[in-house]
N, C-alpha and C. Protein backbone atom coordinates (compact mmCIF):
# COMPACT_ATOMS: atom_id res chain seq x y z
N UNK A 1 3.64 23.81 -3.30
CA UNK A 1 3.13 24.08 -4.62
C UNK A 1 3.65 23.03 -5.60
N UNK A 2 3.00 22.81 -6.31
CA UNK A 2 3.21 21.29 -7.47
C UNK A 2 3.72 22.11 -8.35
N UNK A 3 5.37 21.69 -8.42
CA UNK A 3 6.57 22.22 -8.89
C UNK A 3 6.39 21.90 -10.82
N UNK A 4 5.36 21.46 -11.10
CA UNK A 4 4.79 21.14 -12.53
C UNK A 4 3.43 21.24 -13.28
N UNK A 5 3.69 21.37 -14.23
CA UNK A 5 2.59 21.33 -15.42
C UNK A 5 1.56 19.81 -15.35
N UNK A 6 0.48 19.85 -15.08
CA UNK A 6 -0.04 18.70 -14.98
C UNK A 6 -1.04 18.69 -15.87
N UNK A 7 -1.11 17.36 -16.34
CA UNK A 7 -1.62 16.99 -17.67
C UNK A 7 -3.14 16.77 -17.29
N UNK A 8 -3.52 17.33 -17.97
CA UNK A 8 -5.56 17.44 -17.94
C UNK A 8 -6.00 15.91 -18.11
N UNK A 9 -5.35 15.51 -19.11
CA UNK A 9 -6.13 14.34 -19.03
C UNK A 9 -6.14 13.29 -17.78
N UNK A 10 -4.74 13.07 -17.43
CA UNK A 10 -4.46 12.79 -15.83
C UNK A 10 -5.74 13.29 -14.57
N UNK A 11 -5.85 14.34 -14.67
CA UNK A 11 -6.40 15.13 -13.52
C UNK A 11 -8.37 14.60 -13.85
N UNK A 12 -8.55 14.75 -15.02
CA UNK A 12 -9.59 14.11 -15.36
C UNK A 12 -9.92 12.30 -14.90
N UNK A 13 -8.91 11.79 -15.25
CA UNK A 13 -8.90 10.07 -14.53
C UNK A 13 -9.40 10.60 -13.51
N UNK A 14 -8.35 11.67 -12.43
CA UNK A 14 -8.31 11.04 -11.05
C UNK A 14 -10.04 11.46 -10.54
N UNK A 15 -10.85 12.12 -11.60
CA UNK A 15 -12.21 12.48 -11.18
C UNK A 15 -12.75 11.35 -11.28
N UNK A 16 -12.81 10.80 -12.60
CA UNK A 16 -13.69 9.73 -13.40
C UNK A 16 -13.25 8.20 -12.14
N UNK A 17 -11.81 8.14 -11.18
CA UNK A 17 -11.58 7.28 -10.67
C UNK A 17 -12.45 6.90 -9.54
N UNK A 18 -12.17 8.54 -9.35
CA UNK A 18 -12.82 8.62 -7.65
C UNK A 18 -14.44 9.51 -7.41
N UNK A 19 -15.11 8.81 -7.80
CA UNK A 19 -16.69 9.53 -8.39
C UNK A 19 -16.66 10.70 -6.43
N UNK A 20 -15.99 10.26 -5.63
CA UNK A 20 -16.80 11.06 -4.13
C UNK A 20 -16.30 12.55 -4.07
N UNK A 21 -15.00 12.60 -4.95
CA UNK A 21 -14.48 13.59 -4.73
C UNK A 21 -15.60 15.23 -5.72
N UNK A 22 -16.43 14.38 -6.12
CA UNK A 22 -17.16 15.86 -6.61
C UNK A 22 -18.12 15.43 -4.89
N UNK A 23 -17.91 15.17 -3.83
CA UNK A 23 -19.08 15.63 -3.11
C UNK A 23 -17.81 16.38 -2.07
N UNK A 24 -16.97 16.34 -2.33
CA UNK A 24 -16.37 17.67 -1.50
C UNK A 24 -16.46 19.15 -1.70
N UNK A 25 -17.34 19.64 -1.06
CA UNK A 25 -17.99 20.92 -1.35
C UNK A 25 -16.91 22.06 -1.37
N UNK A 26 -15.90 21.78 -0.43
CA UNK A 26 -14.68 22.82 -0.28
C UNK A 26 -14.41 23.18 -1.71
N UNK A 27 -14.32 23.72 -2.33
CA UNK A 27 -13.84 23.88 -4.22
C UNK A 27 -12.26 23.78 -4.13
N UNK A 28 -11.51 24.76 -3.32
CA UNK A 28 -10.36 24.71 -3.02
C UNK A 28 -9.49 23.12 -2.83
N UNK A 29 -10.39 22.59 -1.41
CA UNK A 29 -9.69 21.44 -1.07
C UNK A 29 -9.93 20.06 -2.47
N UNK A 30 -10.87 20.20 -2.48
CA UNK A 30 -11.16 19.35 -4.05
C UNK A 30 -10.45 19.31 -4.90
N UNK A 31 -9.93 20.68 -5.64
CA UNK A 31 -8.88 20.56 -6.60
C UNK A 31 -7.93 20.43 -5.84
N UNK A 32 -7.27 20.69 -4.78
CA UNK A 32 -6.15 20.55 -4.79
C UNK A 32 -6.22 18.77 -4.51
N UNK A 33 -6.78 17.94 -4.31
CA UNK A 33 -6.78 16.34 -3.61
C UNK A 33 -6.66 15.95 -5.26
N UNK A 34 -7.10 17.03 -6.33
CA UNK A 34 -7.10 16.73 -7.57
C UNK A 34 -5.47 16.49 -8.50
N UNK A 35 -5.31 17.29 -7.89
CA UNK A 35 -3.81 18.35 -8.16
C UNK A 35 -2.70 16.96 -7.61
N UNK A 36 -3.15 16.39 -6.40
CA UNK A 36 -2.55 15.83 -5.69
C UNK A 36 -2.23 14.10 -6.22
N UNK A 37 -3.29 13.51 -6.70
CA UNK A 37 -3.47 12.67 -6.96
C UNK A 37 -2.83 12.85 -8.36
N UNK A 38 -3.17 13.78 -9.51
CA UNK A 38 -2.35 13.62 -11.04
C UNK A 38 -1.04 13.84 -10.73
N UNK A 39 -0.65 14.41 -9.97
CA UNK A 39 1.01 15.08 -9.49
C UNK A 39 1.47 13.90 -9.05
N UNK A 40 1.02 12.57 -8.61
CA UNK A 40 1.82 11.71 -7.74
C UNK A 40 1.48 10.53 -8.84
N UNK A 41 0.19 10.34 -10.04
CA UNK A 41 0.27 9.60 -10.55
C UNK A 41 1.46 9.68 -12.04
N UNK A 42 1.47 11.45 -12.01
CA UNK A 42 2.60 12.05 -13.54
C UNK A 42 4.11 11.72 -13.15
N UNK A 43 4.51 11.87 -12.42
CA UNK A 43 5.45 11.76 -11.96
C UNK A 43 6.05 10.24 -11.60
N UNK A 44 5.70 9.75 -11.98
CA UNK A 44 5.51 7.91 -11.44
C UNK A 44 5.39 7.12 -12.64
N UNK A 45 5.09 7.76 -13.85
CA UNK A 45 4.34 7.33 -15.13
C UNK A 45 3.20 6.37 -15.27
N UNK A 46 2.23 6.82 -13.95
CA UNK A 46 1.23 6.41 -14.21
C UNK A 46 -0.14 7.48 -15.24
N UNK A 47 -0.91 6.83 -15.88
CA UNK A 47 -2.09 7.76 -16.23
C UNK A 47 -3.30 7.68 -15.60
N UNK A 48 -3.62 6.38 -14.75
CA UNK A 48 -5.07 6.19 -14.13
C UNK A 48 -4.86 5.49 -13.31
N UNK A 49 -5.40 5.78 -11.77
CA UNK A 49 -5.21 4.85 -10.57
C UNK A 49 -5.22 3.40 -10.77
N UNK A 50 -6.23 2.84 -11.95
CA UNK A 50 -6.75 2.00 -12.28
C UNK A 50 -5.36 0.99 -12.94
N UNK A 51 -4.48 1.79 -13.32
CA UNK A 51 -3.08 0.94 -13.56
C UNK A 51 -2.42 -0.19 -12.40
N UNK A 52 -3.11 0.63 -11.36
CA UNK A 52 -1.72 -0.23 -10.27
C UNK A 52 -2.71 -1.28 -9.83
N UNK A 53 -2.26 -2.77 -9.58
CA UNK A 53 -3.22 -3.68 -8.84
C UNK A 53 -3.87 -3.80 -7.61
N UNK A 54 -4.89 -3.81 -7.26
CA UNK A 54 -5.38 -3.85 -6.46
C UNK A 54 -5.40 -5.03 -4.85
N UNK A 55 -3.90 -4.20 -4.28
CA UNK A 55 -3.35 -4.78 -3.06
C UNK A 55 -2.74 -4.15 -2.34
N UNK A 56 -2.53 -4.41 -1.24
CA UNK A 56 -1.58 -3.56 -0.40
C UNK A 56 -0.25 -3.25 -0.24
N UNK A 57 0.50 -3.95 -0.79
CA UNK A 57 1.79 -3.40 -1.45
C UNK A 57 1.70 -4.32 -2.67
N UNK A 58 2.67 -3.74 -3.66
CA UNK A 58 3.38 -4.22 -4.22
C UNK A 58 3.42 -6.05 -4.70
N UNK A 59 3.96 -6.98 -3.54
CA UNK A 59 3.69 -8.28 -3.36
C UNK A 59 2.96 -9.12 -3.20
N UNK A 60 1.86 -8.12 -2.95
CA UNK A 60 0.89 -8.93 -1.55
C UNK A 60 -0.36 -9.48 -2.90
N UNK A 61 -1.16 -10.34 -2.49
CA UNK A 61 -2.81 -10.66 -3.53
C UNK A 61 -3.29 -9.64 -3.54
N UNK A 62 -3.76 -9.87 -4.68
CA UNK A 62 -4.34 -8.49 -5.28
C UNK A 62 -6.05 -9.04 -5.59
N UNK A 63 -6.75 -8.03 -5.75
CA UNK A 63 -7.83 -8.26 -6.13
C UNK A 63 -8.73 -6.83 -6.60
N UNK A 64 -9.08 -6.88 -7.28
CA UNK A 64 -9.13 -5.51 -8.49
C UNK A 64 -7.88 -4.67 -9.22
N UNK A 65 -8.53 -3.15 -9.06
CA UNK A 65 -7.68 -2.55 -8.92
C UNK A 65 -7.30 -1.73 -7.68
N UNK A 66 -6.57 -0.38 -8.00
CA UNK A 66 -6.16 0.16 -6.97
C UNK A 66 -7.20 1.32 -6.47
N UNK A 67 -7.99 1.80 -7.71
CA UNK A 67 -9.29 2.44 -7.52
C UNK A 67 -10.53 1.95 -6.63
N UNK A 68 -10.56 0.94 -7.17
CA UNK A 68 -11.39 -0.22 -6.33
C UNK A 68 -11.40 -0.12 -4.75
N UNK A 69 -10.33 -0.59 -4.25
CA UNK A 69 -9.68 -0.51 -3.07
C UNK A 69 -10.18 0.98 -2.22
N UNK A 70 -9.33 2.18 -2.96
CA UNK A 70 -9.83 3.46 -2.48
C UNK A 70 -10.87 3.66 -2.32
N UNK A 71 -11.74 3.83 -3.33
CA UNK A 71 -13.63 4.17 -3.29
C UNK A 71 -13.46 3.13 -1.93
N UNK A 72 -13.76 1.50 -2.11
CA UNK A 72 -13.64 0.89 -0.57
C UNK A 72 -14.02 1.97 0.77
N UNK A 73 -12.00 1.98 1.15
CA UNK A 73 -11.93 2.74 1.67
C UNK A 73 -12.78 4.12 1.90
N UNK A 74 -13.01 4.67 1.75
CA UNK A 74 -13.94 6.23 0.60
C UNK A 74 -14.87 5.82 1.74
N UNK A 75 -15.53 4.90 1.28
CA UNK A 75 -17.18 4.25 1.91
C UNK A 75 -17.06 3.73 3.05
N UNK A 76 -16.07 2.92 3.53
CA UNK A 76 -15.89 2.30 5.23
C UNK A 76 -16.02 3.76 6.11
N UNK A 77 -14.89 4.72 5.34
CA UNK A 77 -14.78 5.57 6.20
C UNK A 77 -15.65 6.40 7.00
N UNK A 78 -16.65 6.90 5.89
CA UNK A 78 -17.80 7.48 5.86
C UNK A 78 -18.65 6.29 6.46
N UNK A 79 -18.90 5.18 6.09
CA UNK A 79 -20.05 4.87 6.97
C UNK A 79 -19.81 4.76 8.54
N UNK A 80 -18.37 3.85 8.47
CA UNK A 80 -17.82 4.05 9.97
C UNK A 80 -18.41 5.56 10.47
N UNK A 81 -18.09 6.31 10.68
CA UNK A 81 -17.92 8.12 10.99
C UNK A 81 -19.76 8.04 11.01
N UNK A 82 -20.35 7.76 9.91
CA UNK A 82 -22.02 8.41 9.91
C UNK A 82 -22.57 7.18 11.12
N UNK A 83 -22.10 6.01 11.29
CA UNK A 83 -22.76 4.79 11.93
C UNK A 83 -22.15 5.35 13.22
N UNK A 84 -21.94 5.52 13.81
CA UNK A 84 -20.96 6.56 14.71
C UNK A 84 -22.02 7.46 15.47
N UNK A 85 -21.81 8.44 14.64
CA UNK A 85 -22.84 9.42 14.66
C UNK A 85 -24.10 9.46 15.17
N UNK A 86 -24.83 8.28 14.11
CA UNK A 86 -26.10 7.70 14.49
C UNK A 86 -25.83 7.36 15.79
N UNK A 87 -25.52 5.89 15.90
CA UNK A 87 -25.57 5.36 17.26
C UNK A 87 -25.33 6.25 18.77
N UNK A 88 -24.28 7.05 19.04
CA UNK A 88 -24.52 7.76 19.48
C UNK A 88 -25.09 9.44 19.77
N UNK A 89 -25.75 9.65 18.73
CA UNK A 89 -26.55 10.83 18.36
C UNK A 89 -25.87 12.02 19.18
N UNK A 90 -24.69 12.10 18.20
CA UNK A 90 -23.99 13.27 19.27
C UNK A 90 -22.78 13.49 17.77
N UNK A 91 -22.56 14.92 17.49
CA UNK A 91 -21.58 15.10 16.49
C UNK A 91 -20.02 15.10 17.47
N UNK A 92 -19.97 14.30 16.70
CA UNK A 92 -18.32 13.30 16.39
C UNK A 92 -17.15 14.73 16.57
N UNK A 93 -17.55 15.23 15.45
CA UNK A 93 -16.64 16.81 15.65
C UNK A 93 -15.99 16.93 14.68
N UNK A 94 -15.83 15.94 13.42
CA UNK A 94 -14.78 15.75 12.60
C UNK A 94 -15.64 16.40 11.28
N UNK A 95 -15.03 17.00 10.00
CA UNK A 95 -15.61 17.57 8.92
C UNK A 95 -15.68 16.60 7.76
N UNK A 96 -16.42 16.91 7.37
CA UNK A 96 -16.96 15.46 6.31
C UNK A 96 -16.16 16.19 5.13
N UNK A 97 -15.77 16.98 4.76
CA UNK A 97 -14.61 17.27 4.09
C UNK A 97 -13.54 16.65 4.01
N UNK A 98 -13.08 17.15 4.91
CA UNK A 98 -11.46 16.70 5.48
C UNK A 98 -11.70 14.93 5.27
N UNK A 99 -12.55 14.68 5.77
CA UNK A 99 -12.86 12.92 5.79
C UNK A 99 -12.75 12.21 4.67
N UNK A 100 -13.45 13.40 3.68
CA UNK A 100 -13.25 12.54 2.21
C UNK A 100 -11.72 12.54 1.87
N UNK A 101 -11.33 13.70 1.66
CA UNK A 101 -10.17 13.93 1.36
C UNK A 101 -9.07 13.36 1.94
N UNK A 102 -9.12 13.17 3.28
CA UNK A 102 -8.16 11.55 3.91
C UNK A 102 -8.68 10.65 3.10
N UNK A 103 -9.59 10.26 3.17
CA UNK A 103 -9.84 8.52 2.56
C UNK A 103 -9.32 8.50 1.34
N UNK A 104 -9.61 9.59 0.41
CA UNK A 104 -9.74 9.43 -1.15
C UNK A 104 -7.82 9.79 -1.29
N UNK A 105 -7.13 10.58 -0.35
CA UNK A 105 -5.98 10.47 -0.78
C UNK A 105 -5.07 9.04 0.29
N UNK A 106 -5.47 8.92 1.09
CA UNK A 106 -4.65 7.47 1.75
C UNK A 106 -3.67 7.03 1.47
N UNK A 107 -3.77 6.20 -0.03
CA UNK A 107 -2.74 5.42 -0.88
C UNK A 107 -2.02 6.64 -1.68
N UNK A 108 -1.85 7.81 -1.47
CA UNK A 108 -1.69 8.74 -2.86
C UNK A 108 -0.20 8.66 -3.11
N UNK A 109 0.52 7.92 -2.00
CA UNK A 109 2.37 7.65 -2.15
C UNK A 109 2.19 5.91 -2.87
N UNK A 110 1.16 5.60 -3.30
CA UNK A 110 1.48 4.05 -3.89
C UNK A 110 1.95 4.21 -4.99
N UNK A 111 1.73 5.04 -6.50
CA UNK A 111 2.24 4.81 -7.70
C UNK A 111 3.83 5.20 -7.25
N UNK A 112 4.58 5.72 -6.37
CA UNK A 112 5.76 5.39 -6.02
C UNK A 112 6.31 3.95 -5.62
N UNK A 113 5.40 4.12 -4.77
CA UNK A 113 5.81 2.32 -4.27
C UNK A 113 5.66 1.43 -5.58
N UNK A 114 4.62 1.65 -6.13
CA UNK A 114 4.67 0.76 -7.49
C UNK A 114 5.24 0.74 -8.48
N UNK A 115 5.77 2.04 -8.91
CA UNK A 115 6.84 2.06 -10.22
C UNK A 115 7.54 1.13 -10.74
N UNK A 116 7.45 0.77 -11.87
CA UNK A 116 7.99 -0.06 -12.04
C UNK A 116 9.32 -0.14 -12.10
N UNK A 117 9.78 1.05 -12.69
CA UNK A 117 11.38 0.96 -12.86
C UNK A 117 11.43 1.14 -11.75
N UNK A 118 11.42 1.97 -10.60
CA UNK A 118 11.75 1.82 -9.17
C UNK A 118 12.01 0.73 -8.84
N UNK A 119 11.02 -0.68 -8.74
CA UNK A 119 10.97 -1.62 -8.35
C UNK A 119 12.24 -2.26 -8.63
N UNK A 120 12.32 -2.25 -10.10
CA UNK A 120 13.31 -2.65 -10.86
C UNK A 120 14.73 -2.41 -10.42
N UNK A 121 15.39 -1.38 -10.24
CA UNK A 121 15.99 -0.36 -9.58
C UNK A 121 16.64 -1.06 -8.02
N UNK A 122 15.75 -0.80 -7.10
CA UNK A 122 15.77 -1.13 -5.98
C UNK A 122 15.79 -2.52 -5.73
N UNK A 123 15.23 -3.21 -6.72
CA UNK A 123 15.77 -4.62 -6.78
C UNK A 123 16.84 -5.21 -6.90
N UNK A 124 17.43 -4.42 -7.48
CA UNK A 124 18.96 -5.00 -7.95
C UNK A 124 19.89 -4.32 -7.00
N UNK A 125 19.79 -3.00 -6.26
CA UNK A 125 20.39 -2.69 -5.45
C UNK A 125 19.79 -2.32 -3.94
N UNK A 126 19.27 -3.54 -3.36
CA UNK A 126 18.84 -3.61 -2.99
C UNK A 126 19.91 -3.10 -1.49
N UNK A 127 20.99 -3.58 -1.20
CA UNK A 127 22.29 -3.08 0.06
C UNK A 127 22.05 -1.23 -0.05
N UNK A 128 22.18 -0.88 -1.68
CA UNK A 128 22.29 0.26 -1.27
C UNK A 128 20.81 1.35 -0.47
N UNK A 129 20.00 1.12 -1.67
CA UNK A 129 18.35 1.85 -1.78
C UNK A 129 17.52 1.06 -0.93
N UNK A 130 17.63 -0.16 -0.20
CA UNK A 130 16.57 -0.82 0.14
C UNK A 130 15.40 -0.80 -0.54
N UNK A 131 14.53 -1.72 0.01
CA UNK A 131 13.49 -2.60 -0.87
C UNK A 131 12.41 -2.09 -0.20
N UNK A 132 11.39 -1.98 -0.55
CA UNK A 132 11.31 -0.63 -1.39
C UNK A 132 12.04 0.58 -0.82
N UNK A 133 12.57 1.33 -1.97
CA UNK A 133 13.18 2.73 -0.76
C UNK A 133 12.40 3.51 -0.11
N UNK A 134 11.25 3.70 -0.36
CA UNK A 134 10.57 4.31 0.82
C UNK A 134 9.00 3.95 0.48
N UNK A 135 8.47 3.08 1.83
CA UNK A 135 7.02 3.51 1.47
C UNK A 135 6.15 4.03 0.97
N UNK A 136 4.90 3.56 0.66
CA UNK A 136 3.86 4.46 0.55
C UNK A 136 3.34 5.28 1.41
N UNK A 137 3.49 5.29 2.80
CA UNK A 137 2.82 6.19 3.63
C UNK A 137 3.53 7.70 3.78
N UNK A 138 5.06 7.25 3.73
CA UNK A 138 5.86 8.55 3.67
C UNK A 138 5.91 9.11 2.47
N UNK A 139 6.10 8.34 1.46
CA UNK A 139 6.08 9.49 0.21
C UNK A 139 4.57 9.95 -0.24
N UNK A 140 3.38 8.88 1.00
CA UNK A 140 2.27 10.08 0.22
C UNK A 140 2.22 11.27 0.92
N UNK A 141 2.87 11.32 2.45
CA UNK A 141 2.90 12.53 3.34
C UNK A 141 3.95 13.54 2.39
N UNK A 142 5.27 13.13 1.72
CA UNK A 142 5.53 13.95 0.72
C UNK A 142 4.83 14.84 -0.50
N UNK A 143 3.57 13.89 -1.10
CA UNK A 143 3.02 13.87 -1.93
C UNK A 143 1.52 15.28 -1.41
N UNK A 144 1.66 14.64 -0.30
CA UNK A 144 0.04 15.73 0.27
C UNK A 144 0.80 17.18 0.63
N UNK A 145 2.41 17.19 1.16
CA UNK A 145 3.09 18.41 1.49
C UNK A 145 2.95 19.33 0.18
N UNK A 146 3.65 18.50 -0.31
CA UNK A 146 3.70 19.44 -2.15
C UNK A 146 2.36 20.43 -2.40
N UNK A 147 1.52 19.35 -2.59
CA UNK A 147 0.36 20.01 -3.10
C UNK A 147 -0.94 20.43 -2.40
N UNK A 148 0.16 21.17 -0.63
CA UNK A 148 -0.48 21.73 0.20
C UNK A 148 -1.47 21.60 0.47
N UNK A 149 -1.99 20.03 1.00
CA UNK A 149 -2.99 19.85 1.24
C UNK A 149 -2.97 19.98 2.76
N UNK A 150 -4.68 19.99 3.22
CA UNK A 150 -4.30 20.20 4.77
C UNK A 150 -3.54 19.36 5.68
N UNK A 151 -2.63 20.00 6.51
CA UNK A 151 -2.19 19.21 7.81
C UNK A 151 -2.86 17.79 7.93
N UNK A 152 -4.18 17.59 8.58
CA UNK A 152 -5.42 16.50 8.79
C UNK A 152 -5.04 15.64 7.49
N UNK A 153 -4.67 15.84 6.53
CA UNK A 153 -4.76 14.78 5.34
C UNK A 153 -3.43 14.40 5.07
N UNK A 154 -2.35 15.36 5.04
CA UNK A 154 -0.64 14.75 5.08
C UNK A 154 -0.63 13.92 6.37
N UNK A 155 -1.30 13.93 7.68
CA UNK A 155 -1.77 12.97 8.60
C UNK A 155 -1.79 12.03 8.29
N UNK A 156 -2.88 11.60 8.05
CA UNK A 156 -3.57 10.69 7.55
C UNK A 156 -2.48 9.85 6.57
N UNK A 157 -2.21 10.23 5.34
CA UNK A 157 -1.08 9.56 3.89
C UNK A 157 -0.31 9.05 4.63
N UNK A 158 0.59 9.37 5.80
CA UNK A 158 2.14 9.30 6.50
C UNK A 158 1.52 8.17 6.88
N UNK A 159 0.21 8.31 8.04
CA UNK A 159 0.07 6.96 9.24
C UNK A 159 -1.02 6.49 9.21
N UNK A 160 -1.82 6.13 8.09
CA UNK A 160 -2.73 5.15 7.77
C UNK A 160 -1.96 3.80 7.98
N UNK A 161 -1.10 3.41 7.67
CA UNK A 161 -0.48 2.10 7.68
C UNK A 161 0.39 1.66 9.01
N UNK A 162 0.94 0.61 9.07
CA UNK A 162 1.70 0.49 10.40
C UNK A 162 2.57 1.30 11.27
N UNK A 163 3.07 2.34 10.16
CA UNK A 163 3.92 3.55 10.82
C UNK A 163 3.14 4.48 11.28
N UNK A 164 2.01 4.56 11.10
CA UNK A 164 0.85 5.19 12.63
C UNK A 164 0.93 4.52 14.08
N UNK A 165 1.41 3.29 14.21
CA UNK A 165 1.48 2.94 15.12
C UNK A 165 2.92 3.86 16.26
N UNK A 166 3.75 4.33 15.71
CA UNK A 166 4.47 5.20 16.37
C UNK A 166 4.48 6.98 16.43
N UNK A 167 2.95 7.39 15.83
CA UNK A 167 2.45 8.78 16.38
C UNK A 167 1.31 8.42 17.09
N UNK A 168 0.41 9.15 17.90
CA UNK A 168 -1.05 9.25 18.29
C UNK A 168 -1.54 9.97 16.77
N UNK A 169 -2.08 8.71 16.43
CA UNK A 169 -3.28 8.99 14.89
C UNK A 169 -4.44 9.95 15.42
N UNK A 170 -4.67 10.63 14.77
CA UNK A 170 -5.75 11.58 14.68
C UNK A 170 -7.10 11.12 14.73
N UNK A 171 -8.39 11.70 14.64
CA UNK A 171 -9.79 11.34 14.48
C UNK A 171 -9.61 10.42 12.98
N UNK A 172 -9.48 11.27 12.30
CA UNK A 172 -9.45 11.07 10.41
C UNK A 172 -8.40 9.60 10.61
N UNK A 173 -7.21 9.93 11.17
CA UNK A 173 -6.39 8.85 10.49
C UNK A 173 -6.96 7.35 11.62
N UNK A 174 -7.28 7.70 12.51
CA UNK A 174 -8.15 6.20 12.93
C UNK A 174 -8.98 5.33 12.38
N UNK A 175 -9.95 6.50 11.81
CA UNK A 175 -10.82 5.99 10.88
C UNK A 175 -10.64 5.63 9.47
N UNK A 176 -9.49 5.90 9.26
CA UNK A 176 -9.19 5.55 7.45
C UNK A 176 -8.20 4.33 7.85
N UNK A 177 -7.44 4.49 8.92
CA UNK A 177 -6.62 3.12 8.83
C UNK A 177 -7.72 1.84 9.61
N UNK A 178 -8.82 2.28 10.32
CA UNK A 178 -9.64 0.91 10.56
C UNK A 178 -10.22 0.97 8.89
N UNK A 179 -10.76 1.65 8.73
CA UNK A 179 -11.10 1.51 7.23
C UNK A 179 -10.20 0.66 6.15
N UNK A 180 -9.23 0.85 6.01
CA UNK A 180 -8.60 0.21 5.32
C UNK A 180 -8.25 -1.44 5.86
N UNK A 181 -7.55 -1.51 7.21
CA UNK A 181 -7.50 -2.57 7.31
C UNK A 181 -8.76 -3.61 7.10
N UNK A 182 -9.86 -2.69 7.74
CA UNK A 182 -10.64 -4.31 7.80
C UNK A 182 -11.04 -3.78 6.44
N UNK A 183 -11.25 -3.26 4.96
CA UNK A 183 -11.27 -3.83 3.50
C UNK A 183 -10.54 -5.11 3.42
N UNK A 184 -9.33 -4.81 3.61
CA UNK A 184 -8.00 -5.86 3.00
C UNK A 184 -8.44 -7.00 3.71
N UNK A 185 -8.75 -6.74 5.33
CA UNK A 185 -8.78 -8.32 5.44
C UNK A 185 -10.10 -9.28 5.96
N UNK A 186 -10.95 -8.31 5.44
CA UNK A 186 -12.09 -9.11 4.89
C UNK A 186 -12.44 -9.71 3.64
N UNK A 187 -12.00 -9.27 2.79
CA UNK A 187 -11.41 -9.79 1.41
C UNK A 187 -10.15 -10.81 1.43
N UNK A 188 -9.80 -11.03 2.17
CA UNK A 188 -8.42 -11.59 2.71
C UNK A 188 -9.18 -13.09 2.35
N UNK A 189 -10.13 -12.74 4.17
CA UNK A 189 -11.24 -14.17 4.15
C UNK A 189 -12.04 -14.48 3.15
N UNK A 190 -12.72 -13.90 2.55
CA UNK A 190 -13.79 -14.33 1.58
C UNK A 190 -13.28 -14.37 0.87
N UNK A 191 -12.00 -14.11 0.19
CA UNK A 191 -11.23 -14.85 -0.92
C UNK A 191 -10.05 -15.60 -1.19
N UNK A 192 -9.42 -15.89 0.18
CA UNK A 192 -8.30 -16.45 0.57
C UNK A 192 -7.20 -15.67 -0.14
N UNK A 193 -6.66 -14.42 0.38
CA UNK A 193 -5.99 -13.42 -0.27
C UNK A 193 -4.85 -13.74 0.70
N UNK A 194 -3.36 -13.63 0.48
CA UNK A 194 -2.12 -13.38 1.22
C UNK A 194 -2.17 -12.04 1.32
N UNK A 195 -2.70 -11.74 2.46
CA UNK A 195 -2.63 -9.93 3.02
C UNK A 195 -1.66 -10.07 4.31
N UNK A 196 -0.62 -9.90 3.92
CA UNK A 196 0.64 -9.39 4.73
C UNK A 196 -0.18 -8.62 6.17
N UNK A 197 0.33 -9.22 7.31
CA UNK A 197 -0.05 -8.36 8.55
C UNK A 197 1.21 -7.91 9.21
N UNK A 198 1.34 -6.39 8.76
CA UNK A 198 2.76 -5.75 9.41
C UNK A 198 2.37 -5.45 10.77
């Protein structure tokens, strides 16, 4: 349960950010991916996804924003999964729910990773806290626990990124971490981007 008061106007961004999340029909799972996203951007002192740059960590080239990126993601996922589908004319098995709601929360531990005073912080003590002190993938699996989102989607936040490589990833989290990678590094090529390959 999201141990706070969350600010409307926040929760409103994270709609206006992420236009897919009104096609999650679940009402329940919707607000809460809602809940989830202002809770991880309030807490961080962010107000709109649209604050953080559009890259894969922190260091790396950027190109938009961080909204940008997600929707991306959002759309690989889904077409991956429907192109799927098609081609072999046979249901996949996976809920187009749950699907959005992985994709659209993915990054939802980045305004941690991005903080600035964090950064700041962990920069200077860097022996003690390490650099960064904790990922984005783990603090968004923190971030999806809180605000009890399903199992399938705290999945997904933890091991979309290289630290999936040490669980068996799920249906959802296969498809959001091919999703994501090939965004980043097709944009990589067509714009000569430094996209870090962990």
């Amino acid at each position: 349960m999201i141990p706070i008061q969350l600010d409307e106007e926040i929760r409103q961004g994270v709609v206006n950010s992420f236009p897919s999340i009104n096609d999650i029909k679940d009402e329940e799972l919707r607000t809460r991916v809602i809940d989830a996203w202002a809770y991880s951007l309030q807490i961080n002192d962010y107000k709109r996804v649209e604050e953080m740059p559009g890259s894969g960590m922190p260091e790396a080239s950027a190109l938009g924003d961080q909204s940008m990126h997600i929707n991306a993601v959002v759309h690989n996922s889904l077409s991956l999964y429907d192109n799927l589908t098609k081609a072999y004319q046979m249901d996949l098995g996976l809920d187009r729910d749950l699907l959005l709601a992985c994709a659209i929360c993915h990054d939802i531990g980045k305004p941690y990773e991005y903080n600035k005073e964090n950064r700041k912080r962990w920069s200077e003590n860097k022996k003690a806290t390490g650099f960064p002190n904790v990922r984005h993938p783990a603090y968004g699996g923190y971030i999806a626990l809180t605000a009890e989102l399903p199992e399938e989607v705290v999945h997904v936040c933890a091991n979309h990124s290289p630290e999936g490589r040490f669980v068996t990833r799920s249906g959802y989290a296969t498809i959001v971490h091919y999703a994501d990678d090939s965004s980043w590094f097709t944009l990589a090529s067509l714009f000569d981007l430094d996209i870090p390959k962990l």
